[in-house]
PDB file of N, CA and C in Angstrom:
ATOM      1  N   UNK A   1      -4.736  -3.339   7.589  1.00  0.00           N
ATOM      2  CA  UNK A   1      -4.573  -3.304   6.160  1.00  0.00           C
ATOM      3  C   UNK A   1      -5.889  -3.718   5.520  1.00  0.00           C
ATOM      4  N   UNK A   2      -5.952  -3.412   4.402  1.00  0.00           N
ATOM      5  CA  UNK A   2      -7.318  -3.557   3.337  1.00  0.00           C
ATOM      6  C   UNK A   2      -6.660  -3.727   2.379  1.00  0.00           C
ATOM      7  N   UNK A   3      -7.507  -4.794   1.439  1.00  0.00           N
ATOM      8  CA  UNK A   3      -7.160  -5.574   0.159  1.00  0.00           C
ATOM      9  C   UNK A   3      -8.450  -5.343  -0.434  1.00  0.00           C
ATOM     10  N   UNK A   4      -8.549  -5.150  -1.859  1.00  0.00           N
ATOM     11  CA  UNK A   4      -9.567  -5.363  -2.310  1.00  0.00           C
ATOM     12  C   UNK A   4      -9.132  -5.143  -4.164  1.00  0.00           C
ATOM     13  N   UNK A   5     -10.116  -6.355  -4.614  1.00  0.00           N
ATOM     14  CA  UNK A   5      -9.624  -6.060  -6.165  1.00  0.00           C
ATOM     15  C   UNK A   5     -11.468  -5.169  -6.631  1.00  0.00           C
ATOM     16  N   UNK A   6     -11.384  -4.645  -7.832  1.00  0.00           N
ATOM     17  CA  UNK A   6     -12.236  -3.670  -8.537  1.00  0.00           C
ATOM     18  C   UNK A   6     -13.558  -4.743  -9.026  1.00  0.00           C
ATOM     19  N   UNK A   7     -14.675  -4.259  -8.738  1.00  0.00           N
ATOM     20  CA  UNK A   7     -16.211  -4.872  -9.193  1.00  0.00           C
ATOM     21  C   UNK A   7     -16.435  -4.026 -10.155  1.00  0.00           C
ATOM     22  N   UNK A   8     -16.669  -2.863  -9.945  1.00  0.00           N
ATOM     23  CA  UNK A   8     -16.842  -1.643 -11.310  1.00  0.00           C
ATOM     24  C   UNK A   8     -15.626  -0.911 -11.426  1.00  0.00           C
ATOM     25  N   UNK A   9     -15.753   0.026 -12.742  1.00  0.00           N
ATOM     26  CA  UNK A   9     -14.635   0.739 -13.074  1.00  0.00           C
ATOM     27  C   UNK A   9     -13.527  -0.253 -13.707  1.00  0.00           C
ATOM     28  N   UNK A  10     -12.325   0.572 -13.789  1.00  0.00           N
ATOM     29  CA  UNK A  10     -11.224  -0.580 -13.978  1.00  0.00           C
ATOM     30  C   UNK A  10     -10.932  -1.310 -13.406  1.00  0.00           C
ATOM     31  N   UNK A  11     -10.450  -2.442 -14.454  1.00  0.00           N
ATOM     32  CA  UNK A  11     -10.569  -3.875 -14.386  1.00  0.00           C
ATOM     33  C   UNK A  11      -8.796  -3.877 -14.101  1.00  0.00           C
ATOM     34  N   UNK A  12      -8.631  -5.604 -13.853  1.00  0.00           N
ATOM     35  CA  UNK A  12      -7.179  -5.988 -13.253  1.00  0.00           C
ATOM     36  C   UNK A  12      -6.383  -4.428 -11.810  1.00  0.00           C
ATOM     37  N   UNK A  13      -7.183  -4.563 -11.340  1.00  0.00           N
ATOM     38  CA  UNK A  13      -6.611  -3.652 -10.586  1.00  0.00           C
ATOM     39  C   UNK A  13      -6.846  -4.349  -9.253  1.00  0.00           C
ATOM     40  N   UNK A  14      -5.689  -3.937  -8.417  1.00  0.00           N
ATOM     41  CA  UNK A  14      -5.426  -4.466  -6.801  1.00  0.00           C
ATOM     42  C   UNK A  14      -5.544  -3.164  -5.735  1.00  0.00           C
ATOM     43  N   UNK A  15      -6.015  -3.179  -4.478  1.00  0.00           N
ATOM     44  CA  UNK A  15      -5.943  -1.634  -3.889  1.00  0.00           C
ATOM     45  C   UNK A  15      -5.851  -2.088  -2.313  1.00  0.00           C
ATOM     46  N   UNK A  16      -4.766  -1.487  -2.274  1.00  0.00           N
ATOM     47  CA  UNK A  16      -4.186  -1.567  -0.777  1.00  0.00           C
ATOM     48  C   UNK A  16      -4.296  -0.693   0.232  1.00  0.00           C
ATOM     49  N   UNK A  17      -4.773  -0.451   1.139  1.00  0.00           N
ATOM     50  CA  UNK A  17      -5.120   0.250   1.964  1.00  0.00           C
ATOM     51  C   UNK A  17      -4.509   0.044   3.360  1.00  0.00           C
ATOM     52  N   UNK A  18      -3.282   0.677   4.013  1.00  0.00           N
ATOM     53  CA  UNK A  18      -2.966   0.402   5.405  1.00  0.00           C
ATOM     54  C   UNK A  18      -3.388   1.774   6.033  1.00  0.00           C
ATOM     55  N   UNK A  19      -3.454   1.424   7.748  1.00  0.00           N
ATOM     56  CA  UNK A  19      -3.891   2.767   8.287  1.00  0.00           C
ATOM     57  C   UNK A  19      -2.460   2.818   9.194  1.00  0.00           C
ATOM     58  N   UNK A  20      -2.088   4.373   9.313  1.00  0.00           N
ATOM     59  CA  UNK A  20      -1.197   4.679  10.042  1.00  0.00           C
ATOM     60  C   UNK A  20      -1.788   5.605  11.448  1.00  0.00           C
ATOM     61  N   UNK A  21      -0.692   6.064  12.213  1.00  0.00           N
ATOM     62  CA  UNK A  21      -1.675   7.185  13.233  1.00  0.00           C
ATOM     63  C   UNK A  21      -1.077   8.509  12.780  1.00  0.00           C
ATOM     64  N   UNK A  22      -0.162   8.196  12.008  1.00  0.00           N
ATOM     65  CA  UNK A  22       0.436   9.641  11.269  1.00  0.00           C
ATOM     66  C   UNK A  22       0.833   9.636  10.366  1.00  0.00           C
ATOM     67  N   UNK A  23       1.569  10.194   9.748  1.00  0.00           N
ATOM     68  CA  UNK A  23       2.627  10.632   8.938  1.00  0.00           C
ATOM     69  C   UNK A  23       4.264  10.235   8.985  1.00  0.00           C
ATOM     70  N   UNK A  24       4.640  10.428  10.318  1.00  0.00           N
ATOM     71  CA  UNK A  24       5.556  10.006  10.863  1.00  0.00           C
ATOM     72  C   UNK A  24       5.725   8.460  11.003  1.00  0.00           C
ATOM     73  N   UNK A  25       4.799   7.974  11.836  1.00  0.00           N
ATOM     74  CA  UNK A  25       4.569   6.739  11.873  1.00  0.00           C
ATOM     75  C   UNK A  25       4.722   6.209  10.572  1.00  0.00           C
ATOM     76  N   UNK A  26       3.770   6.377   9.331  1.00  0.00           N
ATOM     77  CA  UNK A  26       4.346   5.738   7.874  1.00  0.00           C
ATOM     78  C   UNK A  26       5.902   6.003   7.658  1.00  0.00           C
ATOM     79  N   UNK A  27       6.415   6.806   7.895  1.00  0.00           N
ATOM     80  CA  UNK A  27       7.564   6.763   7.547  1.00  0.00           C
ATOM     81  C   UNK A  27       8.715   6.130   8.199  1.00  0.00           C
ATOM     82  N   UNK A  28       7.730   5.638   9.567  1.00  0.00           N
ATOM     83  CA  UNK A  28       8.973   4.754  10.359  1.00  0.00           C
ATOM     84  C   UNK A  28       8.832   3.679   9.738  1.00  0.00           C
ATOM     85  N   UNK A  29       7.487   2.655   9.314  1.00  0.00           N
ATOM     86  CA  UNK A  29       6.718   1.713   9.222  1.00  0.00           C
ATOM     87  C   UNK A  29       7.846   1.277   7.573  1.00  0.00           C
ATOM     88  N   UNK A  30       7.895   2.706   6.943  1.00  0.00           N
ATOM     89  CA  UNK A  30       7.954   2.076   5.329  1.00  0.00           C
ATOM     90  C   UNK A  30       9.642   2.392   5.705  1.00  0.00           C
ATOM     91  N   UNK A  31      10.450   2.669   6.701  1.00  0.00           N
ATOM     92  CA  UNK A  31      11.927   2.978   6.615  1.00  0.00           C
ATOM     93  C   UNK A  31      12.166   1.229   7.073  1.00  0.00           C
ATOM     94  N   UNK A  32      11.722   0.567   8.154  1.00  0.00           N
ATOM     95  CA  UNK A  32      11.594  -0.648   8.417  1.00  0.00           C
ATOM     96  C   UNK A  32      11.315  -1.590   7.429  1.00  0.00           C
ATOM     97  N   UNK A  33      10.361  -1.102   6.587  1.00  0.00           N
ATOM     98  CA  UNK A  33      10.145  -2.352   6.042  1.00  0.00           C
ATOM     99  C   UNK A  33      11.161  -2.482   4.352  1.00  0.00           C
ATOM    100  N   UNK A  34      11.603  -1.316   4.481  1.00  0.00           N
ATOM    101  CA  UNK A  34      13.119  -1.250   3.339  1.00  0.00           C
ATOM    102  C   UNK A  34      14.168  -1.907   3.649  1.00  0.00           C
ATOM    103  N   UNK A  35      14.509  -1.580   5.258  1.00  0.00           N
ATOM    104  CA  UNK A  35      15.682  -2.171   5.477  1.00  0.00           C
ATOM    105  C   UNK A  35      15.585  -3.210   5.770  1.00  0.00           C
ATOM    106  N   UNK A  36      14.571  -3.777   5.593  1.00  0.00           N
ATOM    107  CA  UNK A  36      13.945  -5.691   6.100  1.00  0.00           C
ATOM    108  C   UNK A  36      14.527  -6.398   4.397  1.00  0.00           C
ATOM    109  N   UNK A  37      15.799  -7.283   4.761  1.00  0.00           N
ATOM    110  CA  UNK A  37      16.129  -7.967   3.523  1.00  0.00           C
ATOM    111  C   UNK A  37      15.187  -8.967   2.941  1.00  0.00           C
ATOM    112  N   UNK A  38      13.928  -9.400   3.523  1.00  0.00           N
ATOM    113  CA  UNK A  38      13.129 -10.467   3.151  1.00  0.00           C
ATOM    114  C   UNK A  38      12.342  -9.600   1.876  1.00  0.00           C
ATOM    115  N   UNK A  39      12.234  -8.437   2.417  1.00  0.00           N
ATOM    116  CA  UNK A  39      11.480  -6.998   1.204  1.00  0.00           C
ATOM    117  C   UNK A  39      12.166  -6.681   0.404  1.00  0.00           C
ATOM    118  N   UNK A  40      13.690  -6.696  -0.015  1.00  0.00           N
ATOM    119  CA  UNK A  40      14.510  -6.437  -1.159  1.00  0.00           C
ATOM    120  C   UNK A  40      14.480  -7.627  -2.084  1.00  0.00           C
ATOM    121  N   UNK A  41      14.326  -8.819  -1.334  1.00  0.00           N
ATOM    122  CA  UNK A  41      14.575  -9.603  -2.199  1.00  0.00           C
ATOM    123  C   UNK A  41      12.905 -10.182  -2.738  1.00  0.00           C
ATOM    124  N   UNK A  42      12.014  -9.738  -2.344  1.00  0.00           N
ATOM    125  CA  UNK A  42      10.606  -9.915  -2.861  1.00  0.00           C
ATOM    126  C   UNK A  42      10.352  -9.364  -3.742  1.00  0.00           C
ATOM    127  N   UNK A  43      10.829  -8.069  -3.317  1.00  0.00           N
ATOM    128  CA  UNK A  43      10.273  -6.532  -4.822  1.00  0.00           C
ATOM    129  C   UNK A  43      11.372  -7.124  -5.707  1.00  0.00           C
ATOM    130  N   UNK A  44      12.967  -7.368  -5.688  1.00  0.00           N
ATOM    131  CA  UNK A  44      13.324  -7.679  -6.721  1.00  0.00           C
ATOM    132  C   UNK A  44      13.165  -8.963  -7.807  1.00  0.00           C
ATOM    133  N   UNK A  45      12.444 -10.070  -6.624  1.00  0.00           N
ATOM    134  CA  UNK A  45      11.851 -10.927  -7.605  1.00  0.00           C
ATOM    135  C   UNK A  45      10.925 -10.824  -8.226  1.00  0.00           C
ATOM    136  N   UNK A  46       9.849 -10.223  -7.811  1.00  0.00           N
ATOM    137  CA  UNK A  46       8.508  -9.345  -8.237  1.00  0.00           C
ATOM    138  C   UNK A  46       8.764  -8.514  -9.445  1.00  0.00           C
ATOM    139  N   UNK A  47       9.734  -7.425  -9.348  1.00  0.00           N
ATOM    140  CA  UNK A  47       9.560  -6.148 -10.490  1.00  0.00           C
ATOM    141  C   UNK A  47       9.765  -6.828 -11.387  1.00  0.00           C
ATOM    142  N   UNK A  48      11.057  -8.469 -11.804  1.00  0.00           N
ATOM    143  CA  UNK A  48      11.324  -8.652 -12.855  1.00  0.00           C
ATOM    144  C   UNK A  48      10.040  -9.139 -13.736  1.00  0.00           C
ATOM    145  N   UNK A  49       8.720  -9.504 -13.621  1.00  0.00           N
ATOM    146  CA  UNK A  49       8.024  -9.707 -14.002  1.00  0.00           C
ATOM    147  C   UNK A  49       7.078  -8.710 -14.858  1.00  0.00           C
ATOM    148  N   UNK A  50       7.466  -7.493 -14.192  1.00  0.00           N
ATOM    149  CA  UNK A  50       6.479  -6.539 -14.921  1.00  0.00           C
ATOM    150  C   UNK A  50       5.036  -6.581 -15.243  1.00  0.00           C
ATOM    151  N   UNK A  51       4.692  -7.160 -13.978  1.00  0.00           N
ATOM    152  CA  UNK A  51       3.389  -6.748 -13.866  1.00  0.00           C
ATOM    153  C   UNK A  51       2.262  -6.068 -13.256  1.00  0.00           C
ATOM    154  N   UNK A  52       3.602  -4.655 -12.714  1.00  0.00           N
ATOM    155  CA  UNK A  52       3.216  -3.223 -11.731  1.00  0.00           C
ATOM    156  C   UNK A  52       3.016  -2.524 -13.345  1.00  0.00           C
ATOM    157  N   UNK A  53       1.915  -2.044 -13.612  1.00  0.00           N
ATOM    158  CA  UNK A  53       2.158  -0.581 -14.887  1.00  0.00           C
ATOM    159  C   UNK A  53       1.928   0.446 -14.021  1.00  0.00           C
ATOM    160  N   UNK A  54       1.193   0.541 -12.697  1.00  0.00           N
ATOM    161  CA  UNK A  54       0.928   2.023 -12.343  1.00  0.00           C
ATOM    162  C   UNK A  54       0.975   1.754 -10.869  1.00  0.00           C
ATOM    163  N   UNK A  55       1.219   3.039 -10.213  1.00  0.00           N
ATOM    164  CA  UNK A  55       1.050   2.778  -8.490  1.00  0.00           C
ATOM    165  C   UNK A  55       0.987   4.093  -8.136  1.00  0.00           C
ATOM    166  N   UNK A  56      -0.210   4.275  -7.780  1.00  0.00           N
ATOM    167  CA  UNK A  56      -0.979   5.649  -6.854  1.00  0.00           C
ATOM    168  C   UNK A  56      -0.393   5.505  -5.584  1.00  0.00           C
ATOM    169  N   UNK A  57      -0.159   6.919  -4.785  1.00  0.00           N
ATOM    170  CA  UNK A  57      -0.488   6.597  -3.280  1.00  0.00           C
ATOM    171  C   UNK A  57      -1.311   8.010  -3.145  1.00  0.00           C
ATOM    172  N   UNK A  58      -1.953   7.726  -1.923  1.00  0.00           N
ATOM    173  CA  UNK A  58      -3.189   8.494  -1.460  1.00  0.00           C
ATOM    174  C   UNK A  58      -2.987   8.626  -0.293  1.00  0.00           C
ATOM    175  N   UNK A  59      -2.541   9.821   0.735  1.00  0.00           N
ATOM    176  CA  UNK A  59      -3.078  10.154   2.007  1.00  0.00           C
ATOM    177  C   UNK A  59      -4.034  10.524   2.340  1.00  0.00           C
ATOM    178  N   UNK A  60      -5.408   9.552   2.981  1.00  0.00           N
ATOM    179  CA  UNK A  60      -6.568  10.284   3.223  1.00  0.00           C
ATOM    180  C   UNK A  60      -6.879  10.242   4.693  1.00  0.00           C
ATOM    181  N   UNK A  61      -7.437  11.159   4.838  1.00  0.00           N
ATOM    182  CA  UNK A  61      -8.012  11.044   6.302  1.00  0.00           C
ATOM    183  C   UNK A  61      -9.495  11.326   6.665  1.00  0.00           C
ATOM    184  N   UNK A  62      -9.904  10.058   7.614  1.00  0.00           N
ATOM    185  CA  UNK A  62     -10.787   9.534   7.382  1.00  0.00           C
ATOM    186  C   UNK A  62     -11.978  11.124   7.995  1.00  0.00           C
ATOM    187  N   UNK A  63     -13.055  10.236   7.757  1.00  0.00           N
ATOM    188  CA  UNK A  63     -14.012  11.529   8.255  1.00  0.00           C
ATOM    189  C   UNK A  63     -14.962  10.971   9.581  1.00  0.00           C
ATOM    190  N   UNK A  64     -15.199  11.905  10.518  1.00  0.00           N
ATOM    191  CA  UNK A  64     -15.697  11.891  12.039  1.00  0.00           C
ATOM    192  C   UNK A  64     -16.320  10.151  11.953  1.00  0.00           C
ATOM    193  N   UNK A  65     -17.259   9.736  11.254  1.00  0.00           N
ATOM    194  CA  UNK A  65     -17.929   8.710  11.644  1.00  0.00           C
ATOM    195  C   UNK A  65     -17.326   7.431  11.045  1.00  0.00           C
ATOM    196  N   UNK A  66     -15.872   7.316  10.589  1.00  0.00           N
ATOM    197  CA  UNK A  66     -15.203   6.358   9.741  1.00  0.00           C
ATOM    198  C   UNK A  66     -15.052   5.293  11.770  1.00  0.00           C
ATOM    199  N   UNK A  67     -15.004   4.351  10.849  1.00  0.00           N
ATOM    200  CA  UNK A  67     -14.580   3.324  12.203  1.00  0.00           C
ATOM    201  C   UNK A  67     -12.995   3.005  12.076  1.00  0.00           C
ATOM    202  N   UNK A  68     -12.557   3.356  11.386  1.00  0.00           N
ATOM    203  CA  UNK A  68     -11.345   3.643  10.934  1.00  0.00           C
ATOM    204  C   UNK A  68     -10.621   4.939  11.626  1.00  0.00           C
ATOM    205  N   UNK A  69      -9.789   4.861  13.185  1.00  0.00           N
ATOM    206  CA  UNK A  69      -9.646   6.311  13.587  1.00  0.00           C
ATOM    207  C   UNK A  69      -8.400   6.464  14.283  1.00  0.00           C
TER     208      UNK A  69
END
């Protein structure tokens, strides 16, 4: 996983970055971590706050010389 908050560009922003080996794999990874009750009850203490306004997701894949593979 990768964390990182913004130096340039927009401001108050958080950016999360996990690596999967597929596609599949994310979808086992994020079906697990739904049915994990410690995660229902986080996001629902979390959303009441309202302080998500936006949430991108991005599938990228990396390029030949990423150390990331």
């Amino acid at each position: 996983m990768f964390f990182a908050v913004t130096e340039c560009g927009p401001i108050n922003q958080a950016v999360f970055a996990w690596a999967y080996s597929s596609l599949g794999d994310r979808d086992r990874r994020r079906a697990a971590m739904a049915a994990d009750p410690g995660w229902a009850g986080s996001a629902k203490a979390t959303g009441g706050l309202g302080a998500l306004k936006a949430q991108n997701t991005l599938v990228l894949k990396p390029v030949p010389w990423s150390p990331i593979r």
